[in-house]
C-alpha atoms as a PDB file:
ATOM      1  CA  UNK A   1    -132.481  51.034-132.770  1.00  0.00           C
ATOM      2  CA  UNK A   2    -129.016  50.568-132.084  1.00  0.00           C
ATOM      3  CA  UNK A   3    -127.458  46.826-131.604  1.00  0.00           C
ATOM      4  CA  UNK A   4    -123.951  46.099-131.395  1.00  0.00           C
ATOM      5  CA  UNK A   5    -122.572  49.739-132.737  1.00  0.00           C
ATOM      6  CA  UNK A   6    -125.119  49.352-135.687  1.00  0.00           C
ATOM      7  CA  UNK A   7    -127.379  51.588-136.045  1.00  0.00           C
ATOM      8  CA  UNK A   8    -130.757  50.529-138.453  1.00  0.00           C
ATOM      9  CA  UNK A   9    -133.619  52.828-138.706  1.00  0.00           C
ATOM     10  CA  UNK A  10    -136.655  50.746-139.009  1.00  0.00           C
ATOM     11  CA  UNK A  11    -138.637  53.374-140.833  1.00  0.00           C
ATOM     12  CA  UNK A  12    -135.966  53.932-143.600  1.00  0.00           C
ATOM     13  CA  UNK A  13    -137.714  52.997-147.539  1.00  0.00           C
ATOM     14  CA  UNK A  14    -134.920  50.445-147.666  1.00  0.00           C
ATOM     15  CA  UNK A  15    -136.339  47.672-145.082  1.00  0.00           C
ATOM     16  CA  UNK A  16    -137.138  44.147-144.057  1.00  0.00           C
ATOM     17  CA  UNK A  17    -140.880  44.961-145.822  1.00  0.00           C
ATOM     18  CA  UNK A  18    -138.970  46.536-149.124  1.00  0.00           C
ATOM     19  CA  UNK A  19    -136.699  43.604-149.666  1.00  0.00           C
ATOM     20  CA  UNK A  20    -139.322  40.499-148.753  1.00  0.00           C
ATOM     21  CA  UNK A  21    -141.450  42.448-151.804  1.00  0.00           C
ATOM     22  CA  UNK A  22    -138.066  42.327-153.991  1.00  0.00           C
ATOM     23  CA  UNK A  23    -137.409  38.285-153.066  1.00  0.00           C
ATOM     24  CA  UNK A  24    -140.807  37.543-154.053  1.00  0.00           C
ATOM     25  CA  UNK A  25    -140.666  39.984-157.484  1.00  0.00           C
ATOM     26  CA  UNK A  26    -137.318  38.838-158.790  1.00  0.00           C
ATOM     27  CA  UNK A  27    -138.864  35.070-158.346  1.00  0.00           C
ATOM     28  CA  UNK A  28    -141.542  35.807-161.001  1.00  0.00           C
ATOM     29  CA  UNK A  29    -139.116  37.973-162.921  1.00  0.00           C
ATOM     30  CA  UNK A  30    -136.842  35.077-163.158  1.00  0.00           C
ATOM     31  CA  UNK A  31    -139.683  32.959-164.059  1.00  0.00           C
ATOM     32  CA  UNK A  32    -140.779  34.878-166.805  1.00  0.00           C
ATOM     33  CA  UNK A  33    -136.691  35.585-168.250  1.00  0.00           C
ATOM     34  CA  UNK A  34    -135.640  35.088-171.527  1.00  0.00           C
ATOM     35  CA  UNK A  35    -132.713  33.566-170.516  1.00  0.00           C
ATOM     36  CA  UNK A  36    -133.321  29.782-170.016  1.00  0.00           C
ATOM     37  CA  UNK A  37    -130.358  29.600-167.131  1.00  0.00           C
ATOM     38  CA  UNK A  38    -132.922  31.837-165.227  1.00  0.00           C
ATOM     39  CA  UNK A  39    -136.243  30.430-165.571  1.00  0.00           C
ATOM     40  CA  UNK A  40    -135.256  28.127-162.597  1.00  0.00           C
ATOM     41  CA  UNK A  41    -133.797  30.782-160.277  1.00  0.00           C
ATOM     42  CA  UNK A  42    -135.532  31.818-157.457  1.00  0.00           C
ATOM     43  CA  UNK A  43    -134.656  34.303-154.460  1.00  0.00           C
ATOM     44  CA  UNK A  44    -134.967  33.004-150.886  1.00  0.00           C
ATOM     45  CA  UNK A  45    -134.007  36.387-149.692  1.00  0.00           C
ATOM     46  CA  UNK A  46    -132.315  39.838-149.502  1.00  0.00           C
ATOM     47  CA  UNK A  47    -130.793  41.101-146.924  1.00  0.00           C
ATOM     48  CA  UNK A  48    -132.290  44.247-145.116  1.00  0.00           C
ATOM     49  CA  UNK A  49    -128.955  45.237-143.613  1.00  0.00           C
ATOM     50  CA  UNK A  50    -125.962  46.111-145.904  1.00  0.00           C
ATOM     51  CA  UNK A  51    -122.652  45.863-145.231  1.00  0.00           C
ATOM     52  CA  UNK A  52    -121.415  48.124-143.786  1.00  0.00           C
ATOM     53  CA  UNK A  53    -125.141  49.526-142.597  1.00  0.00           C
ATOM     54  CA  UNK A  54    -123.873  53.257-142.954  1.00  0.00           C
ATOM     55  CA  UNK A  55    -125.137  52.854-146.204  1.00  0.00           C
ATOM     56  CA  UNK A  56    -128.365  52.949-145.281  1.00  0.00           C
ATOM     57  CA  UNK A  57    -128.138  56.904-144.061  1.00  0.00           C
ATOM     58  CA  UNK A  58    -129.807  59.570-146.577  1.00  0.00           C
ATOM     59  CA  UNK A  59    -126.461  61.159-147.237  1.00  0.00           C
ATOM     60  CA  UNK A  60    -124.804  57.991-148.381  1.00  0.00           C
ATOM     61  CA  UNK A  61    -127.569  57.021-150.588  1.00  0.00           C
ATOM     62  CA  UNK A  62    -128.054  60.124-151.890  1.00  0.00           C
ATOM     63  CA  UNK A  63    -124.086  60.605-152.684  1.00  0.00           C
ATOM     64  CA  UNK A  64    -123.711  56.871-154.084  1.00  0.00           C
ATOM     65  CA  UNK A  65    -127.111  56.386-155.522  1.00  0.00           C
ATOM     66  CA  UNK A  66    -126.465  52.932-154.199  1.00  0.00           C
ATOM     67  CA  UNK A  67    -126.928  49.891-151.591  1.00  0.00           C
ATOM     68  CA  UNK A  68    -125.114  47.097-151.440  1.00  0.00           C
ATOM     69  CA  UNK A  69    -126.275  44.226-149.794  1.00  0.00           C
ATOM     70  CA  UNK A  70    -126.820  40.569-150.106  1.00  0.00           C
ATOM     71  CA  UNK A  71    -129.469  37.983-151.948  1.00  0.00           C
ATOM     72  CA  UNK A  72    -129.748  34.347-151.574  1.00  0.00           C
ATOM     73  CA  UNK A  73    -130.213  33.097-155.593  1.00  0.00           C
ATOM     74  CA  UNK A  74    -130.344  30.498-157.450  1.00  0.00           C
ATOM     75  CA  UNK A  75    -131.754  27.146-158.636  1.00  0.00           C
ATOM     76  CA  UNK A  76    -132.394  26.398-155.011  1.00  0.00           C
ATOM     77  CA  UNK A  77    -131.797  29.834-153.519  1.00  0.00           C
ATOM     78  CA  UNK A  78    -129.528  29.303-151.726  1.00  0.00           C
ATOM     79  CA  UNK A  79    -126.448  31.016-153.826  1.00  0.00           C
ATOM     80  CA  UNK A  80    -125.109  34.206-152.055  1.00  0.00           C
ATOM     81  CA  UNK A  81    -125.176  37.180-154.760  1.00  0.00           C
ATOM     82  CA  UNK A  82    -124.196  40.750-154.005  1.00  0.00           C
ATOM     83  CA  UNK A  83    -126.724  42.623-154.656  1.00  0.00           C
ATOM     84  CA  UNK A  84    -126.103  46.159-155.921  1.00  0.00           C
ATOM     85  CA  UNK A  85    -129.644  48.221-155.633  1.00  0.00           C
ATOM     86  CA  UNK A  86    -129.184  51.364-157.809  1.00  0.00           C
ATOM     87  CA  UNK A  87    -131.260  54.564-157.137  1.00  0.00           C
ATOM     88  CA  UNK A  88    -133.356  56.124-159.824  1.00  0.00           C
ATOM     89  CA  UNK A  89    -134.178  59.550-159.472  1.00  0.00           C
ATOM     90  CA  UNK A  90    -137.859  58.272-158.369  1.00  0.00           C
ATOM     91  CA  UNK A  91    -136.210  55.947-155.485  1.00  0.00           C
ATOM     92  CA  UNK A  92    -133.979  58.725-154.698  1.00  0.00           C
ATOM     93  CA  UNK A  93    -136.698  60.775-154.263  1.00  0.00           C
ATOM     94  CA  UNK A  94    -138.950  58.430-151.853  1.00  0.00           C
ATOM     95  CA  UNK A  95    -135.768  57.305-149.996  1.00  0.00           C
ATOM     96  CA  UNK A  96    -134.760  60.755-149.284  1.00  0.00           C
ATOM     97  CA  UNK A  97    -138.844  61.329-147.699  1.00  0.00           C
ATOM     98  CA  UNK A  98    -138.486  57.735-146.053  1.00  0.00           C
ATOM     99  CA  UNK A  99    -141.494  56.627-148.268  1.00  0.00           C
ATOM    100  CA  UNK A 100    -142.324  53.245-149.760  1.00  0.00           C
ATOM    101  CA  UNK A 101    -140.068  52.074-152.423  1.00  0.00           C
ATOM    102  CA  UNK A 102    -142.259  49.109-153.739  1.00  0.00           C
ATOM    103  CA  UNK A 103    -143.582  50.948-156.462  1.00  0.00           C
ATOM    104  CA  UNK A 104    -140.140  51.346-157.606  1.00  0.00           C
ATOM    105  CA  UNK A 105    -139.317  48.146-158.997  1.00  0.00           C
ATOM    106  CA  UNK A 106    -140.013  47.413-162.382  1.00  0.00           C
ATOM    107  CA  UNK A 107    -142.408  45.233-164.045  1.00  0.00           C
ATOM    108  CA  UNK A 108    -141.375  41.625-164.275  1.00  0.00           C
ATOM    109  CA  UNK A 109    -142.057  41.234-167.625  1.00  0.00           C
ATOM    110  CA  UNK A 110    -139.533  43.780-168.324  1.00  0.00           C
ATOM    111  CA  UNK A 111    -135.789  42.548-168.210  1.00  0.00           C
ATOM    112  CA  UNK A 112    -133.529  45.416-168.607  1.00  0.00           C
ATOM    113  CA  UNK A 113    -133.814  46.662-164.925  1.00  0.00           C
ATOM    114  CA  UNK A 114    -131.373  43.776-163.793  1.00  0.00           C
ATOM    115  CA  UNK A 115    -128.434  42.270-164.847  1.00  0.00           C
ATOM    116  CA  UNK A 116    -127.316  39.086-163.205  1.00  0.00           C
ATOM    117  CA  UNK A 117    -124.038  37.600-163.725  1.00  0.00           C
ATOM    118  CA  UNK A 118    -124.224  34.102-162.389  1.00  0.00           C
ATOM    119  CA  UNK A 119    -120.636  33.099-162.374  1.00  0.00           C
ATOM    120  CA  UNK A 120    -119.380  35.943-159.925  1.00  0.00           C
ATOM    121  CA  UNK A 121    -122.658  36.143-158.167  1.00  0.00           C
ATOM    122  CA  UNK A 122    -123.344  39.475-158.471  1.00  0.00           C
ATOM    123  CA  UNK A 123    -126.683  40.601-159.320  1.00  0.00           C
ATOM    124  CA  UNK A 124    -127.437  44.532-160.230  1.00  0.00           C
ATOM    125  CA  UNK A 125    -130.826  46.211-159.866  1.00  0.00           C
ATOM    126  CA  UNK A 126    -131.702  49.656-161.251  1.00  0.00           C
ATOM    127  CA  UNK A 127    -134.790  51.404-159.020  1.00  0.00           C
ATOM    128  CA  UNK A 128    -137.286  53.832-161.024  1.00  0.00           C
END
């Protein structure tokens, strides 16, 4: 589909599906933190369409190993992070077929796939 010289490919592993699943996991990961400034975060969104949205072709995430994008975060949500997705060679992998990436995320009881820095509002997830 093509709006305004954009060009978003609804059937890419990185969409609207992918990143309500990744709002709703990163609210129970925050719950569960060991980091008491977290336990009160929770995510009221990421945004399916990065800036600039060429980084949603296969040959940019395959060269960068990376998406950029946007989260809402926070105590009430509403705190704009960047978001910085990183690509595992798993995610890679699926991204590259257009496949699910769900099963991608870590668990939420583990805490080293993200590292959120709350004062810059930058928030960094690492993908299988």
């Amino acid at each position: 589909m093509t709006d305004d010289n954009k060009t978003y490919d609804e059937n890419l592993s990185f969409n609207e599906d992918f990143c309500t699943h990744l709002e709703y996991h990163l609210g129970k990961t925050f719950e569960l933190s060991e980091r008491d400034d977290l336990k009160e975060f929770w995510c009221d969104g990421v945004s399916s369409i990065p800036i600039p949205d060429s980084q949603l072709t296969k040959k940019s995430a395959n060269d960068s190993r990376k998406i950029i994008t946007k989260a809402w975060i926070g105590k009430t949500g509403q705190d704009e992070y960047e978001m910085t997705i990183q690509f595992g060679k798993y995610s890679l992998l699926r991204y590259a077929k257009g496949t699910d990436m769900k099963d991608c995320i870590l668990s939420e009881n583990e805490h080293d796939w993200y590292y959120i820095d709350t004062r810059s509002k930058k928030i960094q997830i690492q993908l299988r």
